[in-house]
Structures are given as C-alpha cells and as structure tokens.
Protein backbone atom coordinates (compact mmCIF):
# COMPACT_ATOMS: atom_id res chain seq x y z
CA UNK A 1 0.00 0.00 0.00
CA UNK A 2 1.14 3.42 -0.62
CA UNK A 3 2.27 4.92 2.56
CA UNK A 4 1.27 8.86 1.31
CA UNK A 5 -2.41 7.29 0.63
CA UNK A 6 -2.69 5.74 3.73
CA UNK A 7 -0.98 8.77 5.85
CA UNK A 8 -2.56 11.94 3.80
CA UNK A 9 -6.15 11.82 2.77
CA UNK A 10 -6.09 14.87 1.56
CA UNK A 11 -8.95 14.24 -0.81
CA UNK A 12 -11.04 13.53 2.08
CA UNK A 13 -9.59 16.66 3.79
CA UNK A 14 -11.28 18.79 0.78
CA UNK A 15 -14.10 17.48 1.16
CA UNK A 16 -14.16 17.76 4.24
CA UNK A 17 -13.21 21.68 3.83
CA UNK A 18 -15.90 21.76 1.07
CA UNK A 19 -18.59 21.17 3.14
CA UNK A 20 -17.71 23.00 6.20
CA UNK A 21 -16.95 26.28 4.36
CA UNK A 22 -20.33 26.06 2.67
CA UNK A 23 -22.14 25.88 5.95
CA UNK A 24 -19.49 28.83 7.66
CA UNK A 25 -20.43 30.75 4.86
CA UNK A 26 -23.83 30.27 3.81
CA UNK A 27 -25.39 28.81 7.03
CA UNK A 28 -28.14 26.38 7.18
CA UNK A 29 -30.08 24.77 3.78
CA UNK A 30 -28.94 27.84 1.01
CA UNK A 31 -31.58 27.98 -1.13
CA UNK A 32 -29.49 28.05 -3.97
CA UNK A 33 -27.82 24.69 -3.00
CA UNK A 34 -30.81 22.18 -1.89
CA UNK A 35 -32.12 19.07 -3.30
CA UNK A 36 -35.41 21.62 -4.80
CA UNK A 37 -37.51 19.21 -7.00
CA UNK A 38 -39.44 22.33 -8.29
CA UNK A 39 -35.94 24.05 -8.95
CA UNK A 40 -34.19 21.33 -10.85
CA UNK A 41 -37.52 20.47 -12.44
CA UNK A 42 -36.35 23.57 -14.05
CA UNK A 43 -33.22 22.84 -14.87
CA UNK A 44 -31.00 23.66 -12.15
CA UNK A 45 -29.34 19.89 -12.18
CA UNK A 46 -26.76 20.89 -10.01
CA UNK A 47 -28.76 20.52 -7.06
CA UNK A 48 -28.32 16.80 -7.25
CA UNK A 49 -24.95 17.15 -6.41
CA UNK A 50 -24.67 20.68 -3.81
CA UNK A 51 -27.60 19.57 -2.20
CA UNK A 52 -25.85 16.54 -0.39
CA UNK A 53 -22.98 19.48 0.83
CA UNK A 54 -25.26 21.50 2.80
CA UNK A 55 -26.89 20.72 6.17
CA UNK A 56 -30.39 22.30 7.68
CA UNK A 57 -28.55 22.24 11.28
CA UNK A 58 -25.51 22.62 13.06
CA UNK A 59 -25.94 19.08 14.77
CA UNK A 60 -26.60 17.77 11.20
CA UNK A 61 -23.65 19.71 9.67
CA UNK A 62 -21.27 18.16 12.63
CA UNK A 63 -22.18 14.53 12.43
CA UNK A 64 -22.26 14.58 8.93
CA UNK A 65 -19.20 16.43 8.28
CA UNK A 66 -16.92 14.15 11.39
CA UNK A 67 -18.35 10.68 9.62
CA UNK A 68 -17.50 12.04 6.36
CA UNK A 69 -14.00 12.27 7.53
CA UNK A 70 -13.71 9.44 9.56
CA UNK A 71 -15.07 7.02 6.46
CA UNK A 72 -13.49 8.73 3.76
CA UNK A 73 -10.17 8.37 5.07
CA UNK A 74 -10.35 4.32 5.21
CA UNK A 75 -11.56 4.68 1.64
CA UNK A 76 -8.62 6.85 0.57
CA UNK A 77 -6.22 4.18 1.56
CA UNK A 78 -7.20 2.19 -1.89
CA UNK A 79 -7.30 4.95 -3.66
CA UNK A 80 -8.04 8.50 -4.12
CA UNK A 81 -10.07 8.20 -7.29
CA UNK A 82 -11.78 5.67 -6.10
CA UNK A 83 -12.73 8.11 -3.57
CA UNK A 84 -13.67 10.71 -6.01
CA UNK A 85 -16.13 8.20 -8.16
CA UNK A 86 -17.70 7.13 -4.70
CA UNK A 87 -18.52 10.54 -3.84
CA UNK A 88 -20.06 11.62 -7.15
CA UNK A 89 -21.68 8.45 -7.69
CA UNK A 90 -23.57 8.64 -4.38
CA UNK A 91 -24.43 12.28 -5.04
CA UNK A 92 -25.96 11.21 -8.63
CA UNK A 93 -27.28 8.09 -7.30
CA UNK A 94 -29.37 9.48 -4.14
CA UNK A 95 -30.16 12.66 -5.84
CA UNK A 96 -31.60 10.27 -8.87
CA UNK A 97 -33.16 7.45 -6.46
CA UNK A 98 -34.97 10.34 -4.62
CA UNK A 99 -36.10 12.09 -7.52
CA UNK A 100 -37.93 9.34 -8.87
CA UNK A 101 -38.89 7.18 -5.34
CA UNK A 102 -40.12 10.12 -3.63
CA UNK A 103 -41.68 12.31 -5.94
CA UNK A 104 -43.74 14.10 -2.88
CA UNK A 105 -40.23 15.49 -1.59
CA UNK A 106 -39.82 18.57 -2.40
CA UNK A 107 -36.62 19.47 -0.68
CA UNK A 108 -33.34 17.79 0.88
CA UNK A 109 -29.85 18.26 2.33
CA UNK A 110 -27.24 16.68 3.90
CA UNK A 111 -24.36 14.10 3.14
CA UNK A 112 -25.98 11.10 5.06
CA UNK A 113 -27.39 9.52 2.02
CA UNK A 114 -23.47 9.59 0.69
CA UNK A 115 -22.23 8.49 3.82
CA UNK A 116 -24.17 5.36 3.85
CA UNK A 117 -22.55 4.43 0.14
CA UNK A 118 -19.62 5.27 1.48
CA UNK A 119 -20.01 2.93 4.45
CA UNK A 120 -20.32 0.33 2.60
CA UNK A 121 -17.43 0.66 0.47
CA UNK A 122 -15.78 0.78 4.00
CA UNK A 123 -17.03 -1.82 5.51
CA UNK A 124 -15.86 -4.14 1.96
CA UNK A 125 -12.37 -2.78 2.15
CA UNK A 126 -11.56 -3.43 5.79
CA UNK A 127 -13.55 -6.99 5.62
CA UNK A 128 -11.11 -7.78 2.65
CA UNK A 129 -8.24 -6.00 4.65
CA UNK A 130 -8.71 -7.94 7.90
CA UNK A 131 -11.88 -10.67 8.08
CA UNK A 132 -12.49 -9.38 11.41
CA UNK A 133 -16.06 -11.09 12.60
CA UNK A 134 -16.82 -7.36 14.45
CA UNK A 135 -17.42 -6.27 10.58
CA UNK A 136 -20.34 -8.66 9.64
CA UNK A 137 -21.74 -7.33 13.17
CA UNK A 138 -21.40 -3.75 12.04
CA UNK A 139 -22.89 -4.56 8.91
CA UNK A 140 -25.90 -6.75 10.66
CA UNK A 141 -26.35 -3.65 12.21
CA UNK A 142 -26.39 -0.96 9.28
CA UNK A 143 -29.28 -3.19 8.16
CA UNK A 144 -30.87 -2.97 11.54
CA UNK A 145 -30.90 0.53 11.23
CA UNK A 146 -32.18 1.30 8.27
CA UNK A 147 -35.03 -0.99 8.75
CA UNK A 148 -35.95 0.32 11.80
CA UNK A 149 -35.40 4.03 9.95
CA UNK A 150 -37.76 2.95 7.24
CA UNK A 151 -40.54 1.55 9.94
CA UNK A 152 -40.34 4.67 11.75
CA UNK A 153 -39.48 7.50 9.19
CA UNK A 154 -36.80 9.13 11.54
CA UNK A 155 -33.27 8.91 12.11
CA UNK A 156 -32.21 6.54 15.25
CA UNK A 157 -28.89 8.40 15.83
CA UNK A 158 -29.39 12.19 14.67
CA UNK A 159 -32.15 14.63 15.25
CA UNK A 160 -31.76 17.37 12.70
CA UNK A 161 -34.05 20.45 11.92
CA UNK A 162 -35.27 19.46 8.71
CA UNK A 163 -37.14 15.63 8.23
CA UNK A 164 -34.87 12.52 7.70
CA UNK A 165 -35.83 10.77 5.05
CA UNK A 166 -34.46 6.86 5.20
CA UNK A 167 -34.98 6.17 1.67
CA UNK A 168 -32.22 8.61 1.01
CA UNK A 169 -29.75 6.02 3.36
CA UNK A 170 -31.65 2.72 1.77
CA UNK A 171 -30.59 4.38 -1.45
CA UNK A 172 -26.89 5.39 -0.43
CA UNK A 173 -26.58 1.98 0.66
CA UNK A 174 -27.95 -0.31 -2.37
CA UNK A 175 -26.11 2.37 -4.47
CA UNK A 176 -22.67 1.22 -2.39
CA UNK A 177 -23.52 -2.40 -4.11
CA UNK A 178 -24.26 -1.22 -7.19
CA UNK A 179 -20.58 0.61 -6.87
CA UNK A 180 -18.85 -2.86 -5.40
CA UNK A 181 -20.66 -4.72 -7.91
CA UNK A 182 -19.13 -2.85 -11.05
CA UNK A 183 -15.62 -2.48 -9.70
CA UNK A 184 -15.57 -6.03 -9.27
CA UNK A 185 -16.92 -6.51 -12.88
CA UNK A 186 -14.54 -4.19 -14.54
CA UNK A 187 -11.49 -6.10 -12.01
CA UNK A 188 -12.71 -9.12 -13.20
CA UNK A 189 -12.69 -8.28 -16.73
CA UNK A 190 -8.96 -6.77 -16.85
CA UNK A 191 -7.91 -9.63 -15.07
CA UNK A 192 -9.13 -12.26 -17.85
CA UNK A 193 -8.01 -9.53 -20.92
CA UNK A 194 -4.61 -10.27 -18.68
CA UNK A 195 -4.83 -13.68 -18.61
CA UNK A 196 -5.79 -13.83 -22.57
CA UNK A 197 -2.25 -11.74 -22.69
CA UNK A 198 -1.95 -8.74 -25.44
CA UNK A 199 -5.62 -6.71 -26.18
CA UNK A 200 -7.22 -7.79 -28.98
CA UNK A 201 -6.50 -4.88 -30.86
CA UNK A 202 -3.05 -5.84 -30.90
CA UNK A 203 -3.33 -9.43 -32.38
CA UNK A 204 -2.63 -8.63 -36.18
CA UNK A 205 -0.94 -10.65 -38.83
C-alpha cells in the first residue's frame, strides 16, 4: 500500500473543507444549493450534487461532516479516485433514487445519504483487509438501522431540523452495491483480458 495514501487523505480533507466552508459561509439549507424538486424540475441539475454538501442544522452539519472524515479516510487508503467516483456516484445516485422514489419530496440536504454508500465501500475494504467477525456485526447492524429508519421514518442516531428521510440512506446503501458490484466486474474483466495476454487490438498478422 502506498504509505502517502494511507498517511494523507487529503482528498477527504477537501471534502471535508468543502462542506464546512459552505455551511461557515452560507449557514443552514442555502436555497441556492438544496435538493429543490421544483428548482431542478427547471433545470437547475446541479442541485443533485450541492444539495448533499449543505446541512439544515448545526448538529446535522457536525455529524455529517466528522463521519465524512472518519469514512473517507479508510476509503482513501485504496485509492483516491476511487474516492472521487464514490462521492459523485452517491451524489448522482441518491439525488436520482430520490427524484424518482419520492416524488412528494420537495426538498433535501445533507451528506448522510453519501455516507451510507460510502459505508459500505468501507465496511468491503476493511472486511477484505482484515476478516475481522466485528465487521459482519457492524454490517448486521447498518441493516438494523435502516429498517428500523424505514418503519419509523426518523433517524435513530441524529435529530436534525429538517425531516430525515431513510430512503435517502436505503438508497446510499444499495447504491454502495451497485458501486462494489461494477468495480468487481470491470477487475474481473482486466484480469481475464490479462490472462488472454496482449488486447485484442493488438493481435494482427
């Protein structure tokens, strides 16, 4: 492993800086920023990305923001753009997922729905990393949670001015699958073009 990956995350660090300046800055839910179905039902797309940056609350801003850090770190340790597709992936994915599942939302912030793809990618790396049997556990319990979320649309950990909506983590999370499931295709498929030897493209008489 490279040591510099493992010792500066400094990926993680700007995104980490990203999201804190925005709520320094523009303080809670900027209404140029939020998931706004009527807004990007007019075009303004990018609130499928900013909307996941900004936070209704400084309690929200604070957990969001430490886990964030915490969880992107262990993810930065196989790779920064790795990292990077994670990140925009869940943005696009949950912004997506909840603009089609939920089509009586009308507005949304916060990185939790990320977070939760981002667990998962977490969780995959250090069960490959170390088989520790505390990491089916954790995972048990992710499941738990969101479950119990779903039953009782509310959070179980965080308390935050504006609604939580659980679909948004039941979408983070299936959309951390969908992430695992392609990387392992594409590993899988560069591994047998290996195995054949030379490309294709290269085998002429």
């Amino acid at each position: 492993m490279n040591r510099a990956k493992a010792t500066l995350p400094w990926l993680t660090g700007l995104a980490v800086v990203t999201a804190t300046g925005l709520w320094l800055a523009l303080g809670p839910a900027p209404p140029a920023l939020v998931y706004d179905r009527a807004a990007i039902a007019q075009g303004e797309w990018w609130r499928l990305v900013t909307g996941h940056l900004v936070h209704s609350d400084a309690e929200h801003a604070l957990w969001d923001i430490a886990a964030l850090a915490l969880i992107g770190s262990v993810i930065e340790m196989h790779g920064r753009r790795r990292l990077a597709l994670a990140i925009l992936s869940g943005m696009i994915g949950v912004g997506v997922a909840l603009w089609w599942w939920l089509p009586e939302l009308e507005r949304y912030c916060g990185l939790s729905g990320v977070l939760n793809t981002l667990f998962v990618l977490a969780l995959h790396d250090l069960w490959e990393a170390h088989r520790h049997p505390v990491i089916p556990l954790v995972a048990t319990g992710l499941i738990a949670k969101l479950a119990t979320e779903s039953l009782a649309q509310g959070s179980l950990l965080v308390q935050t001015f504006w609604p939580t909506v659980p679909e948004a983590h039941v979408a983070g999370c299936l959309g951390g699958l969908v992430f695992l499931g392609i990387e392992r295709s594409v590993t899988s498929y560069g591994q047998h073009r290996r195995w054949q030897g030379l490309p294709a493209a290269t085998h002429k008489h």
